[in-house]
N, C-alpha and C. Protein backbone atom coordinates (compact mmCIF):
# COMPACT_ATOMS: atom_id res chain seq x y z
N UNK A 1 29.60 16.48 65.65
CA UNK A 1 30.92 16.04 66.01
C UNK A 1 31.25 14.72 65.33
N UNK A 2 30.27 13.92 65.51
CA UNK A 2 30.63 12.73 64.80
C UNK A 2 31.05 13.06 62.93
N UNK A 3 29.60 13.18 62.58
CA UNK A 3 30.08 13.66 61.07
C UNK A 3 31.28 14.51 60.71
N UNK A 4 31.65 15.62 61.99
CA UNK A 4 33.29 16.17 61.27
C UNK A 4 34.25 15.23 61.61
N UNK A 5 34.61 13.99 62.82
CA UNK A 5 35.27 13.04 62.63
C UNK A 5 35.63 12.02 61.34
N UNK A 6 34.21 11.61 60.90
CA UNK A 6 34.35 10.98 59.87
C UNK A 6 34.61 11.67 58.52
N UNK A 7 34.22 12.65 58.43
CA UNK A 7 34.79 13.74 57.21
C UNK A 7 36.77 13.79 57.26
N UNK A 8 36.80 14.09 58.51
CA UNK A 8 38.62 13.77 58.97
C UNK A 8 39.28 12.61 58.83
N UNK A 9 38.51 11.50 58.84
CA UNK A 9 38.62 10.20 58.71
C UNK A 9 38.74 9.64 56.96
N UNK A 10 37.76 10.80 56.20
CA UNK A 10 37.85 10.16 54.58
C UNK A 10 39.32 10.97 54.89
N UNK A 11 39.08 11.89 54.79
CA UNK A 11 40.84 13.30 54.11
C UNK A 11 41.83 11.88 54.82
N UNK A 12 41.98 11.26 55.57
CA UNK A 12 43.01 10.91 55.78
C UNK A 12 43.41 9.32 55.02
N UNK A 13 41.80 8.46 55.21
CA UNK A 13 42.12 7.75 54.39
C UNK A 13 42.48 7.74 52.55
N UNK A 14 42.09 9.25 52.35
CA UNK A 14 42.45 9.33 50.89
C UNK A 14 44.08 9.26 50.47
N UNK A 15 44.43 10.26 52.00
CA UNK A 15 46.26 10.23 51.91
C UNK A 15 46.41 9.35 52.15
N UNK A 16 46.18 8.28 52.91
CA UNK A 16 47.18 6.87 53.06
C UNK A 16 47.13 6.27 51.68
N UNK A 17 45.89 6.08 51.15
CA UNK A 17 45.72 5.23 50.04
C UNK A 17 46.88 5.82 49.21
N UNK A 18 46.96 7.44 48.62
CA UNK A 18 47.40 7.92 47.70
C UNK A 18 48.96 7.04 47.88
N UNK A 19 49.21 7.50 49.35
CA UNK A 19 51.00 7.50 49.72
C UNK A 19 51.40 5.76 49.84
N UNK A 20 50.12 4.99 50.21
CA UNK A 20 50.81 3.76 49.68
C UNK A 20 50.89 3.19 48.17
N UNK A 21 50.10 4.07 47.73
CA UNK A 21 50.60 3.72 45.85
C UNK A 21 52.04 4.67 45.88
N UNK A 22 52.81 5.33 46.15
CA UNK A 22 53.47 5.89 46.26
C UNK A 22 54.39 5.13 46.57
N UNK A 23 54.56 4.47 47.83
CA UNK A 23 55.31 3.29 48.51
C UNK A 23 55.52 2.45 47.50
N UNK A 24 54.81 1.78 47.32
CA UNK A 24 54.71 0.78 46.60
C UNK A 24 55.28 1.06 45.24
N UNK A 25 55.46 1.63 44.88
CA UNK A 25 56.29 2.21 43.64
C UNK A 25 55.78 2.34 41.89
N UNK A 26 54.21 2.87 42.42
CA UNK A 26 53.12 3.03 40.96
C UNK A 26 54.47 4.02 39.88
N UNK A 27 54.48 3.91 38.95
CA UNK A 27 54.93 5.10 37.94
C UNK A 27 53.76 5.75 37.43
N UNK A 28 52.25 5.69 37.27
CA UNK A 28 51.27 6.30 37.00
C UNK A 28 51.47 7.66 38.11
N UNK A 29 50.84 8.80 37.73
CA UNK A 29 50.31 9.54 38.75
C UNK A 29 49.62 9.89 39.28
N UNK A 30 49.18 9.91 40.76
CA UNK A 30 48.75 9.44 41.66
C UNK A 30 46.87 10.00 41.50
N UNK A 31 45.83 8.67 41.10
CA UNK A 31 44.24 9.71 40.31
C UNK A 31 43.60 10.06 41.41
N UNK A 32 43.98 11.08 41.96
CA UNK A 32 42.90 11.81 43.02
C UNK A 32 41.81 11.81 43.12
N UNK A 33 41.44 12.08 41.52
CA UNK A 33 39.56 12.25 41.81
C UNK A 33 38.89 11.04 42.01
N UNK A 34 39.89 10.40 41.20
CA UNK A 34 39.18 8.74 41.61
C UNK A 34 39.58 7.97 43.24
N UNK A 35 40.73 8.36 43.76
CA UNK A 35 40.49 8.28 44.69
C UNK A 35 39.69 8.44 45.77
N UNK A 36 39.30 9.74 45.69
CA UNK A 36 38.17 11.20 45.87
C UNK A 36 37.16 9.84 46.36
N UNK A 37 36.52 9.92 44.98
CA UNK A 37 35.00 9.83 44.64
C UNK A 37 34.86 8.23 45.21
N UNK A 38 36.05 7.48 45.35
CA UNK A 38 35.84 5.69 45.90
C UNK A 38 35.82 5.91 47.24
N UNK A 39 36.21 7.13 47.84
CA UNK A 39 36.04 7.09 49.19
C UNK A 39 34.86 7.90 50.01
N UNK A 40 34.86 9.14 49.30
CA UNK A 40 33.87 10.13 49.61
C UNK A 40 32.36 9.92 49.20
N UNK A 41 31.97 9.47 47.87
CA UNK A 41 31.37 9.21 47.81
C UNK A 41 30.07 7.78 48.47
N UNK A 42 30.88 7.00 48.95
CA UNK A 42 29.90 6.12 49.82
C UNK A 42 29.92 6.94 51.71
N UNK A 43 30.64 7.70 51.86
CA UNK A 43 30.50 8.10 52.95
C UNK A 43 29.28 8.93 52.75
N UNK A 44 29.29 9.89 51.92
CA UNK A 44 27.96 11.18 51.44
C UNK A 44 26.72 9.73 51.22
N UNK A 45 27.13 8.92 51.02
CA UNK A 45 25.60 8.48 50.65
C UNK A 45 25.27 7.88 51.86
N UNK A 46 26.23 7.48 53.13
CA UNK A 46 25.57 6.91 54.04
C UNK A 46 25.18 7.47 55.30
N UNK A 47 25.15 9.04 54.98
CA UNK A 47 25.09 10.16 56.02
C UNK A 47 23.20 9.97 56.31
N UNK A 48 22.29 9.39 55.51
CA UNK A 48 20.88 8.99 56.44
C UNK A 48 20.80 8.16 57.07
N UNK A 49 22.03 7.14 57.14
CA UNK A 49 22.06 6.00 58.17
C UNK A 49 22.12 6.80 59.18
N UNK A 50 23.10 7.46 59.45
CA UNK A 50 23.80 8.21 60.69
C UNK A 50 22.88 9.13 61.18
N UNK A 51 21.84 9.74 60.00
CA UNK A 51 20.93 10.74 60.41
C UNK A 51 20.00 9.64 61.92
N UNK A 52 19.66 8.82 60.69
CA UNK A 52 18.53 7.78 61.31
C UNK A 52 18.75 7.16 62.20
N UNK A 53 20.38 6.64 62.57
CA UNK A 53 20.77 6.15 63.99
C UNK A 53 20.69 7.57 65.19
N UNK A 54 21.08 8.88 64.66
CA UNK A 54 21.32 9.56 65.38
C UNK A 54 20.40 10.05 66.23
N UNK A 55 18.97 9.87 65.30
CA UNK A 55 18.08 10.02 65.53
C UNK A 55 17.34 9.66 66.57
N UNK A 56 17.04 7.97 66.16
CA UNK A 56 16.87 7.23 67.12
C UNK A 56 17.51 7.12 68.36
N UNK A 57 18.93 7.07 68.30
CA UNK A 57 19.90 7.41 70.23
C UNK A 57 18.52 8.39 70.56
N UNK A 58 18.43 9.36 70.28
CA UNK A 58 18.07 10.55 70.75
C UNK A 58 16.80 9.99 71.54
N UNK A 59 16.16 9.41 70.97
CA UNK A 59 14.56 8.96 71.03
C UNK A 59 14.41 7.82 72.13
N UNK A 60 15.08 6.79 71.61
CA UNK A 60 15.20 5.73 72.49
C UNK A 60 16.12 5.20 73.71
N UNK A 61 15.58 4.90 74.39
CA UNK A 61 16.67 4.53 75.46
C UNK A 61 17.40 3.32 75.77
N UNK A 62 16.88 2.27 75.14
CA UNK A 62 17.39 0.76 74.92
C UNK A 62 18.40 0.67 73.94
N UNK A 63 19.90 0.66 73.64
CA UNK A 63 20.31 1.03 72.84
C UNK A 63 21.07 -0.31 71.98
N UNK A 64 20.34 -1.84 72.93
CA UNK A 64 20.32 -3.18 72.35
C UNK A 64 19.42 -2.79 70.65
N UNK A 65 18.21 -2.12 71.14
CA UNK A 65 17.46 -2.07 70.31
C UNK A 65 18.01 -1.50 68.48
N UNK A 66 18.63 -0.43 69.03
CA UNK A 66 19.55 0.23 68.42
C UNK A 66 20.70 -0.14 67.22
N UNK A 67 21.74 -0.86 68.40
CA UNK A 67 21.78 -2.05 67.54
C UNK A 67 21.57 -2.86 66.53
N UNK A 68 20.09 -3.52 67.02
CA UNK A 68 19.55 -4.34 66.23
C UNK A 68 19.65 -3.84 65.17
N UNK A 69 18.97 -2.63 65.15
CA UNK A 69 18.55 -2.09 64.15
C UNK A 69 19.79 -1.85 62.65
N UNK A 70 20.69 -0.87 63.25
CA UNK A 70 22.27 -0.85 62.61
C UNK A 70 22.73 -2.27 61.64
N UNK A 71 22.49 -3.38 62.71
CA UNK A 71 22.87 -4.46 61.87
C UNK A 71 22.20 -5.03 60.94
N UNK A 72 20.68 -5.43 60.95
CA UNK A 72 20.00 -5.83 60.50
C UNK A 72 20.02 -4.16 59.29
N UNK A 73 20.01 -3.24 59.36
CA UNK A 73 19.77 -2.36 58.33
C UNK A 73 21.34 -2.76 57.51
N UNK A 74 22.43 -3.03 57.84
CA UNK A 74 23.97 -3.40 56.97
C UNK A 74 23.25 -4.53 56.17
N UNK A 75 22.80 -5.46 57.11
CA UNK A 75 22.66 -7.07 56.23
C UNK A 75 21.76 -6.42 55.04
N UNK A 76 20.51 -6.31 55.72
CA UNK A 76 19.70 -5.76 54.70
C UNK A 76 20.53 -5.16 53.17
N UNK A 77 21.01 -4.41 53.89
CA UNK A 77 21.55 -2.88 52.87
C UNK A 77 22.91 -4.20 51.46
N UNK A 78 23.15 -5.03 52.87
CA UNK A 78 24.09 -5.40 51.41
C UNK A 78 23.45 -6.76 50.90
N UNK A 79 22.37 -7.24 51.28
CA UNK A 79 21.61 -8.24 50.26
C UNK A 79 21.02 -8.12 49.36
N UNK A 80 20.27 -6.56 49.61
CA UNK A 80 19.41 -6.38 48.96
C UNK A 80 20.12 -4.97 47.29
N UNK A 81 21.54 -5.06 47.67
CA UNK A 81 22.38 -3.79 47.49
C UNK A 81 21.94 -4.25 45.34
N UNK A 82 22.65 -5.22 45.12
CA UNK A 82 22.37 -6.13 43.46
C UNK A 82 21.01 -6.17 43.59
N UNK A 83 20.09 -6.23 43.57
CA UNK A 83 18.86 -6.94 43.03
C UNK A 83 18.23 -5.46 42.33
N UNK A 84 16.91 -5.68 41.66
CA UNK A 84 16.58 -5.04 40.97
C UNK A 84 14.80 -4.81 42.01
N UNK A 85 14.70 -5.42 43.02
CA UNK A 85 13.63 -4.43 43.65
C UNK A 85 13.36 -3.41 43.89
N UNK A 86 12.37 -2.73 43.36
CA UNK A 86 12.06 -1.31 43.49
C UNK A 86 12.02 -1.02 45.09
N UNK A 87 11.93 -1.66 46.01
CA UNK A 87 11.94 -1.48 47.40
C UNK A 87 13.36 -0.86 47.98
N UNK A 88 14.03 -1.70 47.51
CA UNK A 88 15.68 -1.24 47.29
C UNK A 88 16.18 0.12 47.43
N UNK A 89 15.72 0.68 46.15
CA UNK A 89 15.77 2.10 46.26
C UNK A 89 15.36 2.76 47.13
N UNK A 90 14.80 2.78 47.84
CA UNK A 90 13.81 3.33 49.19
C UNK A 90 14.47 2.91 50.44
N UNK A 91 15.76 2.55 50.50
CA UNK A 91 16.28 1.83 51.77
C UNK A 91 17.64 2.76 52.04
N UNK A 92 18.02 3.21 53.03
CA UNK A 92 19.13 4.12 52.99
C UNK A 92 20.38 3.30 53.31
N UNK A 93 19.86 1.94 53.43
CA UNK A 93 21.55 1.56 53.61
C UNK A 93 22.27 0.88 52.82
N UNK A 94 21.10 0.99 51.77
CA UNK A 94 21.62 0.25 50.11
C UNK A 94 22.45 1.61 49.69
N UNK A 95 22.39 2.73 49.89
CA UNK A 95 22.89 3.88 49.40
C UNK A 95 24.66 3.33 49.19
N UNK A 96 24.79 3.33 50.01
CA UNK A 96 26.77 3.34 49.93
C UNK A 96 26.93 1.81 49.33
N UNK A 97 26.62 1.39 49.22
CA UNK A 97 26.69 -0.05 48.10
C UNK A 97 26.72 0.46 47.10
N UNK A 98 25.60 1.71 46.59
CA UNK A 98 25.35 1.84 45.34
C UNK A 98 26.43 2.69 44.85
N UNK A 99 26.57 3.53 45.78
CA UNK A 99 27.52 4.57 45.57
C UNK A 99 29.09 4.22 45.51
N UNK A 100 29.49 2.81 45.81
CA UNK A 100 30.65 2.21 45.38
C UNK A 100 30.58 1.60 44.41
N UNK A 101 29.65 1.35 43.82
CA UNK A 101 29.94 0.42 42.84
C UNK A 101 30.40 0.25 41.41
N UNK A 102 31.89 -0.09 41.12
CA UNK A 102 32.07 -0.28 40.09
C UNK A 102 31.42 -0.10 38.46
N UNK A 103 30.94 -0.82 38.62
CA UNK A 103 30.23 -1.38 37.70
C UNK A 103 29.51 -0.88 36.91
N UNK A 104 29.02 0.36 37.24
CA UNK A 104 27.74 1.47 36.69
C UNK A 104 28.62 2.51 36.44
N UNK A 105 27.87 3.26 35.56
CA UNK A 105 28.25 4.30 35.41
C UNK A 105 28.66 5.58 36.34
N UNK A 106 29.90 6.41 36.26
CA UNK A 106 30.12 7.51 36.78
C UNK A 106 28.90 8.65 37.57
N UNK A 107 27.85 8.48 36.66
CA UNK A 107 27.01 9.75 37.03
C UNK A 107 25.94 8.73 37.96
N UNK A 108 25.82 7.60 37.59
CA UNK A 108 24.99 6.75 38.60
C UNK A 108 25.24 6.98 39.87
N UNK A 109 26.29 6.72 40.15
CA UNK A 109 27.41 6.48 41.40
C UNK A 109 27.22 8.24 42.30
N UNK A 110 27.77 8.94 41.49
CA UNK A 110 27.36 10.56 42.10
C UNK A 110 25.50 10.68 42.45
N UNK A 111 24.72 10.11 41.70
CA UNK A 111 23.39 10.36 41.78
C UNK A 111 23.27 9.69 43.21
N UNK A 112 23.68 8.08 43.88
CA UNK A 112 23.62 7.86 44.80
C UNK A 112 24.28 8.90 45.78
N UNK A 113 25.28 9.07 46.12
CA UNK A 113 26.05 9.83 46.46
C UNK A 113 25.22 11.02 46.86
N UNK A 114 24.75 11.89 46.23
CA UNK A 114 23.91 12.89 46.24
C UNK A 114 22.49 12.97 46.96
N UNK A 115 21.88 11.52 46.62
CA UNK A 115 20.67 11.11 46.97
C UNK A 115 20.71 10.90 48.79
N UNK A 116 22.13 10.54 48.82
CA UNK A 116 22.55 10.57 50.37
C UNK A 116 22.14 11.38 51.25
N UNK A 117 23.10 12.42 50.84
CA UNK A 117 23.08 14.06 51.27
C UNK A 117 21.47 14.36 51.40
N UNK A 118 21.14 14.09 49.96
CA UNK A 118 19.44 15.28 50.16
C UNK A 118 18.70 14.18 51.50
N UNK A 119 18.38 13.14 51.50
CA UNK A 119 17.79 12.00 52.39
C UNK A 119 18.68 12.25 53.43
N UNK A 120 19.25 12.54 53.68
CA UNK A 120 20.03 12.63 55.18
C UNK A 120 19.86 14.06 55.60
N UNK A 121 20.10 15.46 55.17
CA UNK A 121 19.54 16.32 55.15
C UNK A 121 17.88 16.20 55.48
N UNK A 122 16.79 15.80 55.10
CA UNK A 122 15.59 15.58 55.28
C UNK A 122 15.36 14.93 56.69
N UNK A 123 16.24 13.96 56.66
CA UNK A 123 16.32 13.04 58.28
C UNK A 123 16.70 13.79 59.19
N UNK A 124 17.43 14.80 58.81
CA UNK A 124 18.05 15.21 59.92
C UNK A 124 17.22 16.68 60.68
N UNK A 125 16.53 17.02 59.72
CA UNK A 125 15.82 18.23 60.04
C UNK A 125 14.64 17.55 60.89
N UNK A 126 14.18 16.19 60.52
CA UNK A 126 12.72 15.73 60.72
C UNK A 126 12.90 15.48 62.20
N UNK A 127 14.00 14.85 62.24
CA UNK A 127 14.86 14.20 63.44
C UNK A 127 14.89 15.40 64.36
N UNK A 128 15.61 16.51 64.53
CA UNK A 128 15.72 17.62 64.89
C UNK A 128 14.48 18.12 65.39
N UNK A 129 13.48 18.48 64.84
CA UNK A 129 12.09 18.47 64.95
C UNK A 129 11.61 18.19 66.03
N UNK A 130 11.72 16.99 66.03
CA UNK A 130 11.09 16.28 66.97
C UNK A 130 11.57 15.94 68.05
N UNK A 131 12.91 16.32 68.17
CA UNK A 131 13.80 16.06 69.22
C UNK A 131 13.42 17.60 69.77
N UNK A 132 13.36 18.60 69.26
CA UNK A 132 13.70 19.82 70.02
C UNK A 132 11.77 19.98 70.96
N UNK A 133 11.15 19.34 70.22
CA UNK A 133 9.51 19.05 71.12
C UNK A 133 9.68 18.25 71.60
N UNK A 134 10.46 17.72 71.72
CA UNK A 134 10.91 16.48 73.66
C UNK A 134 11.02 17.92 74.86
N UNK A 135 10.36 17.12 75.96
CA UNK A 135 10.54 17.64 77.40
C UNK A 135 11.79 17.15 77.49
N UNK A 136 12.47 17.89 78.33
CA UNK A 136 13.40 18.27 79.22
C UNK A 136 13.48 18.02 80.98
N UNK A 137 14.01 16.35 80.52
CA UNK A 137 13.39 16.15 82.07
C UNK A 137 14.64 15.99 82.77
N UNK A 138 14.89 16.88 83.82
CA UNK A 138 16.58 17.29 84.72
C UNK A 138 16.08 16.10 86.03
């Protein structure tokens, strides 16, 4: 439920963006895919955060803890988002940093993007797993 919210949430922020270049009175016409890919793409890459928070709700019951975690994984994710540590890569909340970023190349940007999906997919099955061998306590 959450993930089809936020899927509803890009489609719509893509139309506002489009229709306020519209407003605003661009004479270019209006670049979809690039719109597309500046919005969609850091969402697809940050779907193992969501795996990994979702996860954890499931698991834990302190949800200060939870928290913590969320924030300290953002700070993390955007300090560590520029640097060239190989650790970096291995962090899922550097993903949507990477996957916005300017600066790199087109196919870079999709590779994050992608890398999302498969790592969030993996989280989510592992997650699942282990949630469905939890007792059931009524």
């Amino acid at each position: 439920m959450v993930s089809s919210s936020l899927g509803v949430s890009v489609v719509i922020t893509v139309i506002a963006v489009a229709l306020f270049g519209v407003s605003i009175g661009l004479k270019t016409p209006v670049p979809w895919a690039s719109i597309i890919k500046c919005i969609a793409f850091p969402y697809m890459a940050a779907f193992p955060i969501l795996c990994i928070q979702l996860w954890l709700s499931m698991i834990l019951k302190n949800q200060a803890f939870l928290i913590t975690i969320g924030i300290a994984g953002a700070f993390i994710g955007g300090s560590l988002s520029n640097t060239k540590f190989a650790i970096a890569d291995w962090l899922p909340w550097i993903y949507p940093y990477r996957a916005f970023d300017l600066r790199i190349t087109q196919s870079f940007i999709e590779t994050w993007a992608f890398t999302g999906i498969w790592v969030g997919l993996i989280l989510l099955i592992i997650g699942a797993l282990h949630f469905s061998s939890k007792e059931v306590v009524e």
